[in-house]
PDB file of N, CA and C in Angstrom:
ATOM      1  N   UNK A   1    -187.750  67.302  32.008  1.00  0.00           N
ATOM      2  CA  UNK A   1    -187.600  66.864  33.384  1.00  0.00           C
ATOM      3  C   UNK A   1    -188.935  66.339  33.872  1.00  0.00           C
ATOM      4  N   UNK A   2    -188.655  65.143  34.561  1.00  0.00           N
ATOM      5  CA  UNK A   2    -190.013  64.799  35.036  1.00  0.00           C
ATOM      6  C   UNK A   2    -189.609  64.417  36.257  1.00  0.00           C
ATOM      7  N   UNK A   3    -190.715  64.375  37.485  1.00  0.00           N
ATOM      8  CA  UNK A   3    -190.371  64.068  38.686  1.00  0.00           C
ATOM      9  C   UNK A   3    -191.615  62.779  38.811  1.00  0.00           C
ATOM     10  N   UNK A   4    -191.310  61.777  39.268  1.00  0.00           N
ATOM     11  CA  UNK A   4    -191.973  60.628  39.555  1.00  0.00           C
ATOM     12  C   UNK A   4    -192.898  60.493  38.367  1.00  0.00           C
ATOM     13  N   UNK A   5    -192.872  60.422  37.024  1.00  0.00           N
ATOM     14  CA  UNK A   5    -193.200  60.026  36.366  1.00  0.00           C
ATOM     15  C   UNK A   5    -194.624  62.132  35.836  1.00  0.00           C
ATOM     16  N   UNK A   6    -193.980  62.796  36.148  1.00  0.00           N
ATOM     17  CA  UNK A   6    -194.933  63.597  36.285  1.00  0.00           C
ATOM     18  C   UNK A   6    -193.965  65.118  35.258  1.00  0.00           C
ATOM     19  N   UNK A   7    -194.347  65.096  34.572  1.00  0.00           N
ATOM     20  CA  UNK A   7    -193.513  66.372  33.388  1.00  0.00           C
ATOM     21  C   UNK A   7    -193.717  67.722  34.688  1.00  0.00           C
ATOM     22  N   UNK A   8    -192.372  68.013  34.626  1.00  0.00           N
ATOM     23  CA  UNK A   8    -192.544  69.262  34.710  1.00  0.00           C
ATOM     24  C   UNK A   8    -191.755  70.379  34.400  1.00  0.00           C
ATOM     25  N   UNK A   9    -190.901  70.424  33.461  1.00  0.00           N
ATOM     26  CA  UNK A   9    -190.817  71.223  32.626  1.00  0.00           C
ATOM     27  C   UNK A   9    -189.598  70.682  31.467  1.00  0.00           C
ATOM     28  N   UNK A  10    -189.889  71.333  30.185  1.00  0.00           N
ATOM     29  CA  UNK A  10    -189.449  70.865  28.680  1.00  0.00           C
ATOM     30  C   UNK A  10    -187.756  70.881  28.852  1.00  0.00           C
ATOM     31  N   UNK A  11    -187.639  72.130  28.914  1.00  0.00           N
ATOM     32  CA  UNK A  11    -185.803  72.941  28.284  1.00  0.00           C
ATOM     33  C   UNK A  11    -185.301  73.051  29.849  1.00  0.00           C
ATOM     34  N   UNK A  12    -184.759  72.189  31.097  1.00  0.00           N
ATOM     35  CA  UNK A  12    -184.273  72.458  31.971  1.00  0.00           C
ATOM     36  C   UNK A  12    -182.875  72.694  31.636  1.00  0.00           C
ATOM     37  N   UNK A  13    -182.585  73.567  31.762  1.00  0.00           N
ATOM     38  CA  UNK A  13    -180.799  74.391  31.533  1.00  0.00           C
ATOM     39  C   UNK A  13    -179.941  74.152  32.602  1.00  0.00           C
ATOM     40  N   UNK A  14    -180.539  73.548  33.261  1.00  0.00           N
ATOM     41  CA  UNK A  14    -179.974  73.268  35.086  1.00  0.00           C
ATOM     42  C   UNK A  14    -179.064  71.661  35.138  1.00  0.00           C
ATOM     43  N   UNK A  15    -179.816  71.147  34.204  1.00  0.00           N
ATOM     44  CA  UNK A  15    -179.053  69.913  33.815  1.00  0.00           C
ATOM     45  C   UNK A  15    -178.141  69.586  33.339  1.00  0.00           C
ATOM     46  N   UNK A  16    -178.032  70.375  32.302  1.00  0.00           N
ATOM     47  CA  UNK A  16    -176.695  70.186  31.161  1.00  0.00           C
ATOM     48  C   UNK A  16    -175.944  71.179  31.094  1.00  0.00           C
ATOM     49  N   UNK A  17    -174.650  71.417  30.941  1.00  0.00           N
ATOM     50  CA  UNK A  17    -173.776  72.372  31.342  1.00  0.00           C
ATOM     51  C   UNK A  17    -174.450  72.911  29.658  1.00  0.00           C
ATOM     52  N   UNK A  18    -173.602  74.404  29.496  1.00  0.00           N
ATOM     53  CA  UNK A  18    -173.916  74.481  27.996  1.00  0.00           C
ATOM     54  C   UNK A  18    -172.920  74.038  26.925  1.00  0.00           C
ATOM     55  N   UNK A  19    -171.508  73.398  27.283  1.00  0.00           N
ATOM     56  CA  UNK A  19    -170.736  73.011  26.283  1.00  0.00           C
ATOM     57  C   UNK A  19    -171.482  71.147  26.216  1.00  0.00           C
ATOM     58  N   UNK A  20    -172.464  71.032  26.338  1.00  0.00           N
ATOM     59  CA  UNK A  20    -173.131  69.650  26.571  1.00  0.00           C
ATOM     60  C   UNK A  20    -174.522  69.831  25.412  1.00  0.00           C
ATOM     61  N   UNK A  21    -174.273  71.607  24.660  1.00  0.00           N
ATOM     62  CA  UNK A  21    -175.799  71.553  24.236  1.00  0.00           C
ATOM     63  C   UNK A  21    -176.318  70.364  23.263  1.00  0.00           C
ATOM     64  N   UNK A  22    -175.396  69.736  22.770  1.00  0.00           N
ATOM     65  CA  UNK A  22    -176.408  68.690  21.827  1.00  0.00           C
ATOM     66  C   UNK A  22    -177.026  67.761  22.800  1.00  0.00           C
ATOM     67  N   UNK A  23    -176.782  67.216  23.775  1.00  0.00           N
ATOM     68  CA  UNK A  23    -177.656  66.503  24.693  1.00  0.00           C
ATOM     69  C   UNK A  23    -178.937  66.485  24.660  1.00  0.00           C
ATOM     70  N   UNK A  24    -179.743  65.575  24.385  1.00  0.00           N
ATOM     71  CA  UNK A  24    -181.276  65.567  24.218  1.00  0.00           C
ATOM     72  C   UNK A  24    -181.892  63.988  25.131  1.00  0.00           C
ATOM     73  N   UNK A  25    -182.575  64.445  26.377  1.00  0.00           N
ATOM     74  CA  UNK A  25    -182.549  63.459  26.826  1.00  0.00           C
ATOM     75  C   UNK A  25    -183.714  63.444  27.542  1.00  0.00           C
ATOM     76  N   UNK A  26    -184.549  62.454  28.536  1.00  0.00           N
ATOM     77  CA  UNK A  26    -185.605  62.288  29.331  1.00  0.00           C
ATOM     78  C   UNK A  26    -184.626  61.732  30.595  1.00  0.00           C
ATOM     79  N   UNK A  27    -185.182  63.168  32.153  1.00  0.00           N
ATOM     80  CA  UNK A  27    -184.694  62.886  33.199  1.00  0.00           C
ATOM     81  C   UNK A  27    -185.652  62.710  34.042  1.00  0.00           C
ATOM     82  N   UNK A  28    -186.239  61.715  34.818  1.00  0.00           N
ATOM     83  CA  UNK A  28    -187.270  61.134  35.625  1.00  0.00           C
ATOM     84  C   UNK A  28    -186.658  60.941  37.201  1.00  0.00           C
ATOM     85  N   UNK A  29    -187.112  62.154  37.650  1.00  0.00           N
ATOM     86  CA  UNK A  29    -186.332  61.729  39.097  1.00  0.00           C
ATOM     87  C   UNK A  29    -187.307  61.565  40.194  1.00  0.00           C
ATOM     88  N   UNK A  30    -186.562  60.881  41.161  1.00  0.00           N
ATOM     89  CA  UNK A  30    -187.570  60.578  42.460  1.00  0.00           C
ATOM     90  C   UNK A  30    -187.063  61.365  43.662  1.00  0.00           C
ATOM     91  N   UNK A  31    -186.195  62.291  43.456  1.00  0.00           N
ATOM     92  CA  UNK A  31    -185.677  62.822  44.519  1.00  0.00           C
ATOM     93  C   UNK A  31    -186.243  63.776  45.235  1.00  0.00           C
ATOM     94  N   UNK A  32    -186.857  64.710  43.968  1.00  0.00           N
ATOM     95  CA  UNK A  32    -187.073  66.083  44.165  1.00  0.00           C
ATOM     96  C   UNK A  32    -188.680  66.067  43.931  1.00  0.00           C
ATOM     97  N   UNK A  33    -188.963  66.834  44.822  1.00  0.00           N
ATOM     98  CA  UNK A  33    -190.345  67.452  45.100  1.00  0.00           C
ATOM     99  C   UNK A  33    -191.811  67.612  44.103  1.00  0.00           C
ATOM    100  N   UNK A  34    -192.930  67.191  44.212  1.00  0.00           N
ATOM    101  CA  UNK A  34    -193.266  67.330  43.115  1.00  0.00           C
ATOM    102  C   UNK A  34    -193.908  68.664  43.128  1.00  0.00           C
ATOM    103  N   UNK A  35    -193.936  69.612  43.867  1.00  0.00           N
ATOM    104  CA  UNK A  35    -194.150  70.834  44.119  1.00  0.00           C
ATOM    105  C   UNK A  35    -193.315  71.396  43.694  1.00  0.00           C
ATOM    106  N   UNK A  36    -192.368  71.467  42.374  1.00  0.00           N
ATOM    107  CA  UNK A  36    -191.043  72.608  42.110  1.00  0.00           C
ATOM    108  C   UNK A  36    -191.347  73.593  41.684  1.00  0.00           C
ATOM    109  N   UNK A  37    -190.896  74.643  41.617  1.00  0.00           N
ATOM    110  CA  UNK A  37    -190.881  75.490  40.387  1.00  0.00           C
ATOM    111  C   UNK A  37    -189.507  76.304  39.864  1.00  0.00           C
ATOM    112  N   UNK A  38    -189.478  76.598  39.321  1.00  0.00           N
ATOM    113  CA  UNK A  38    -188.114  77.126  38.676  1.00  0.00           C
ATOM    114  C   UNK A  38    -187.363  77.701  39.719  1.00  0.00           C
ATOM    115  N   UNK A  39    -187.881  78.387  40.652  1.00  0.00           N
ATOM    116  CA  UNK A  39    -186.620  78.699  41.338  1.00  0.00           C
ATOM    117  C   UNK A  39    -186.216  77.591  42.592  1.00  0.00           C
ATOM    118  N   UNK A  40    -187.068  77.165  42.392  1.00  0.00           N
ATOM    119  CA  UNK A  40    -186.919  75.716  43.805  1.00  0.00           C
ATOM    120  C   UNK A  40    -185.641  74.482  43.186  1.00  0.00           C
ATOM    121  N   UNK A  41    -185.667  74.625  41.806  1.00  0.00           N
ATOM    122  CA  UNK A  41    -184.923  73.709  41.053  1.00  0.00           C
ATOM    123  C   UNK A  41    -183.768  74.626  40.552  1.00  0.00           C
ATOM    124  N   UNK A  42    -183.516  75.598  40.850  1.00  0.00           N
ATOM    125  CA  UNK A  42    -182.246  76.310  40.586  1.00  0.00           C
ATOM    126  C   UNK A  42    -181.748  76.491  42.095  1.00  0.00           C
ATOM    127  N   UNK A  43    -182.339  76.508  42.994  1.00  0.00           N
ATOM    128  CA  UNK A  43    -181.244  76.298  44.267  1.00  0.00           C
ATOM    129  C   UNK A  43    -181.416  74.957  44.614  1.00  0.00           C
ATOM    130  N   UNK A  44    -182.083  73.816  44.333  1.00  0.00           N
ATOM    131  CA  UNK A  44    -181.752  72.600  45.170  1.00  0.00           C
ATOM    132  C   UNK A  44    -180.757  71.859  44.713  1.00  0.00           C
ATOM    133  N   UNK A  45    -180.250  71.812  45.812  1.00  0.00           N
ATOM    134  CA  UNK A  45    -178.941  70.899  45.661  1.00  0.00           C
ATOM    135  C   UNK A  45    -179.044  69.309  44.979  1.00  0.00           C
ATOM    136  N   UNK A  46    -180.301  68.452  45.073  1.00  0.00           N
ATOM    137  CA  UNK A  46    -180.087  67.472  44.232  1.00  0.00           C
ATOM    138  C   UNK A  46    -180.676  67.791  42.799  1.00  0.00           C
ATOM    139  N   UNK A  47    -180.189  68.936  42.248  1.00  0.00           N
ATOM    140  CA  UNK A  47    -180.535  69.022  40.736  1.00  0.00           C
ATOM    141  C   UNK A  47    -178.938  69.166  41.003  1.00  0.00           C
ATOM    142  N   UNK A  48    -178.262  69.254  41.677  1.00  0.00           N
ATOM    143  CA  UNK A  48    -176.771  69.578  41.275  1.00  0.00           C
ATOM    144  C   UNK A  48    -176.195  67.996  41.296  1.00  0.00           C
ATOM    145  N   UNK A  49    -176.745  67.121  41.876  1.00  0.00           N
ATOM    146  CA  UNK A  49    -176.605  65.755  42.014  1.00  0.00           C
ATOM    147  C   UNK A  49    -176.394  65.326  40.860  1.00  0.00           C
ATOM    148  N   UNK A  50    -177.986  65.508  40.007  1.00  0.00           N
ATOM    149  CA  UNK A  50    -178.715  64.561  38.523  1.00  0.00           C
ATOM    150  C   UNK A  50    -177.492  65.493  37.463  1.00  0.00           C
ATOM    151  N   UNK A  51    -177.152  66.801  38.134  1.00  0.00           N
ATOM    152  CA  UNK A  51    -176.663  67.045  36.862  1.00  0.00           C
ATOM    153  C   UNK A  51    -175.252  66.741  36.660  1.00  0.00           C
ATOM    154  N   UNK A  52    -174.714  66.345  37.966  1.00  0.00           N
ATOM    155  CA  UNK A  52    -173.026  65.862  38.016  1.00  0.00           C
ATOM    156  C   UNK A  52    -173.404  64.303  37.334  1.00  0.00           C
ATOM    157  N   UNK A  53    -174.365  63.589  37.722  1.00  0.00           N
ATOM    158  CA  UNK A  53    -174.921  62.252  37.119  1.00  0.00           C
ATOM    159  C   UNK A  53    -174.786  62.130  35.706  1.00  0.00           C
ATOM    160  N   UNK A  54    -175.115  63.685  35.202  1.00  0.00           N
ATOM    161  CA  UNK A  54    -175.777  63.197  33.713  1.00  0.00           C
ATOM    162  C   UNK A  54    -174.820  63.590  33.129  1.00  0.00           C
ATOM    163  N   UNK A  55    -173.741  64.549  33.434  1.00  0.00           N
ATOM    164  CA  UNK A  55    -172.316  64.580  33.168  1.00  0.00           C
ATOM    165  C   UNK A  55    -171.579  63.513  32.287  1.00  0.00           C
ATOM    166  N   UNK A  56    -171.358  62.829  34.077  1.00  0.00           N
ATOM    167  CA  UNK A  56    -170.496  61.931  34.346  1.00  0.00           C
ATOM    168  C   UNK A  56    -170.672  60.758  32.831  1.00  0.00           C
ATOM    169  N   UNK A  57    -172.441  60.441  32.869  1.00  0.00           N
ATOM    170  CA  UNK A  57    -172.672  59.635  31.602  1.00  0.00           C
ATOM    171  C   UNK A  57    -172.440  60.065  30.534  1.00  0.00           C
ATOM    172  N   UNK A  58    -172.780  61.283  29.964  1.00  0.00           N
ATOM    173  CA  UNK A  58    -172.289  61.323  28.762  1.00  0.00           C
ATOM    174  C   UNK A  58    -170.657  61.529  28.650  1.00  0.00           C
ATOM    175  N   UNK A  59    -170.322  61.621  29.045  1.00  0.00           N
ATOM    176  CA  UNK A  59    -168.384  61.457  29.249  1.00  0.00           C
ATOM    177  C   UNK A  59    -168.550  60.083  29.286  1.00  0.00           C
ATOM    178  N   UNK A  60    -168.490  59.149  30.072  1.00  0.00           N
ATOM    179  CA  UNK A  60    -168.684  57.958  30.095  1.00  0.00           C
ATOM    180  C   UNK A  60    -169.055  57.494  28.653  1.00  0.00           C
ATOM    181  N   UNK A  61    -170.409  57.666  28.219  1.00  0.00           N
ATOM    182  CA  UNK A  61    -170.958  56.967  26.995  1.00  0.00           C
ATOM    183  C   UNK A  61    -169.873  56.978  25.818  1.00  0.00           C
ATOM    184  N   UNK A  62    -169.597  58.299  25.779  1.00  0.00           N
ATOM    185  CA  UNK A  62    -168.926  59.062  24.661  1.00  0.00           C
ATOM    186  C   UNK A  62    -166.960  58.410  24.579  1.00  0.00           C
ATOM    187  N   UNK A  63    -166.725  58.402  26.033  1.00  0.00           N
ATOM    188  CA  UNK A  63    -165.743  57.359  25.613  1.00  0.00           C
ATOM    189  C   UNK A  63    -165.427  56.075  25.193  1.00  0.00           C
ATOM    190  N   UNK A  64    -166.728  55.287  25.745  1.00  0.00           N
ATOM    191  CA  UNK A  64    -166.820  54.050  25.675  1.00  0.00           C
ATOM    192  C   UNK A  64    -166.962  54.081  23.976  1.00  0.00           C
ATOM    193  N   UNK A  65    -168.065  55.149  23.152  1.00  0.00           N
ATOM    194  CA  UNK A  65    -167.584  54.954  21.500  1.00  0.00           C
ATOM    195  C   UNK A  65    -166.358  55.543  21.525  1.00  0.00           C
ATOM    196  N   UNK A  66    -165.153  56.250  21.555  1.00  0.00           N
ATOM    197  CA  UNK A  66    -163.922  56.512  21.417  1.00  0.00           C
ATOM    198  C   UNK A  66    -163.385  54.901  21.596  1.00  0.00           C
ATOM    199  N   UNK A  67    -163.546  53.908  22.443  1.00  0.00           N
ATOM    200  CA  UNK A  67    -162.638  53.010  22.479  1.00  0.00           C
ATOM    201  C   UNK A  67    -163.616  51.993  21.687  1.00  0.00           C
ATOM    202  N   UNK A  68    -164.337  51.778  22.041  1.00  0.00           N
ATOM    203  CA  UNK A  68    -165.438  50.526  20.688  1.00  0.00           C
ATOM    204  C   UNK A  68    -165.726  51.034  19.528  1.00  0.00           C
ATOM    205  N   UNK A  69    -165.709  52.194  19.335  1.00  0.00           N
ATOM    206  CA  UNK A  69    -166.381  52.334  17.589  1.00  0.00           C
ATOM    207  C   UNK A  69    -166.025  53.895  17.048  1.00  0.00           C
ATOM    208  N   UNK A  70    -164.439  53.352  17.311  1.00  0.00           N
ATOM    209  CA  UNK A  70    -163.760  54.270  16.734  1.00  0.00           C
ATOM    210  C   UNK A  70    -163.978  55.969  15.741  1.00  0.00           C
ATOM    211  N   UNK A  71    -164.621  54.982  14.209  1.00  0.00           N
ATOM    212  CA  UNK A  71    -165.240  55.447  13.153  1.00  0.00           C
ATOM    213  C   UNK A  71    -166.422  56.216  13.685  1.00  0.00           C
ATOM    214  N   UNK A  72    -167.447  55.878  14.384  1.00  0.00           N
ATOM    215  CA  UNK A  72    -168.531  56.287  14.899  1.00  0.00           C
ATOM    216  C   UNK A  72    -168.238  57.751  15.674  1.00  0.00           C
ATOM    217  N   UNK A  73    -167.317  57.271  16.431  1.00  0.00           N
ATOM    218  CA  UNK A  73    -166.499  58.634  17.257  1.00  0.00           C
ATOM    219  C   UNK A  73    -166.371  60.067  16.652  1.00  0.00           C
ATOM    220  N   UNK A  74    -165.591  59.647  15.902  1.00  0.00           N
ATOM    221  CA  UNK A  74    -165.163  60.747  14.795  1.00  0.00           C
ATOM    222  C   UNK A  74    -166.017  60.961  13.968  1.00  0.00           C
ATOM    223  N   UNK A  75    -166.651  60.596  13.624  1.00  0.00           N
ATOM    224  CA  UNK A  75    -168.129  60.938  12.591  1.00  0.00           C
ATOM    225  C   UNK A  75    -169.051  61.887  13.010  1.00  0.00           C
ATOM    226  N   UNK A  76    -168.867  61.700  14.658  1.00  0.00           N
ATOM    227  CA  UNK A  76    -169.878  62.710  15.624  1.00  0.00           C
ATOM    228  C   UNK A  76    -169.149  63.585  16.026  1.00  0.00           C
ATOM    229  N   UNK A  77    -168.039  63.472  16.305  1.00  0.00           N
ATOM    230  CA  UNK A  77    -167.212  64.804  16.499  1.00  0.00           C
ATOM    231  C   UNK A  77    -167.447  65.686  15.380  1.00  0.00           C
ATOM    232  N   UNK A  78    -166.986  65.293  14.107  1.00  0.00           N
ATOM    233  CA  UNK A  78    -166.773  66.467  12.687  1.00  0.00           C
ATOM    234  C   UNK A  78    -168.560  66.942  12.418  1.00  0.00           C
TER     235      UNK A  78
END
């Protein structure tokens, strides 16, 4: 997780549900504070934002290979 271009922390669990664990990604937000700390980012409501966001995309991504690249699909499923 980084906030305005600024790391602040590695393994955020707040992001990705856990049936999402293969997800490996860089989240750069401008929303949130650059003063966080772990518990400031477990009650603010726009980490609940980025994380309905980052959802939504990998569902999104993941269908879009289900309908374009079939083979590819299923290769990552098994």
């Amino acid at each position: 997780l980084y906030v305005r271009h600024v790391f602040v922390e590695a393994d955020c669990e707040e992001l990705v549900p856990a049936w999402l664990r293969f997800v490996h990604g860089v989240v750069d937000s401008q929303d949130l504070p650059l003063n966080v700390s772990r518990e400031i980012l477990q009650q603010n409501r726009e980490m609940s934002r980025i994380r309905g966001r980052v959802v939504r995309k990998v569902q999104d991504a993941l269908a879009k290979m289900r309908d374009e690249r079939r083979e590819d699909y299923v290769r990552f499923w098994n």
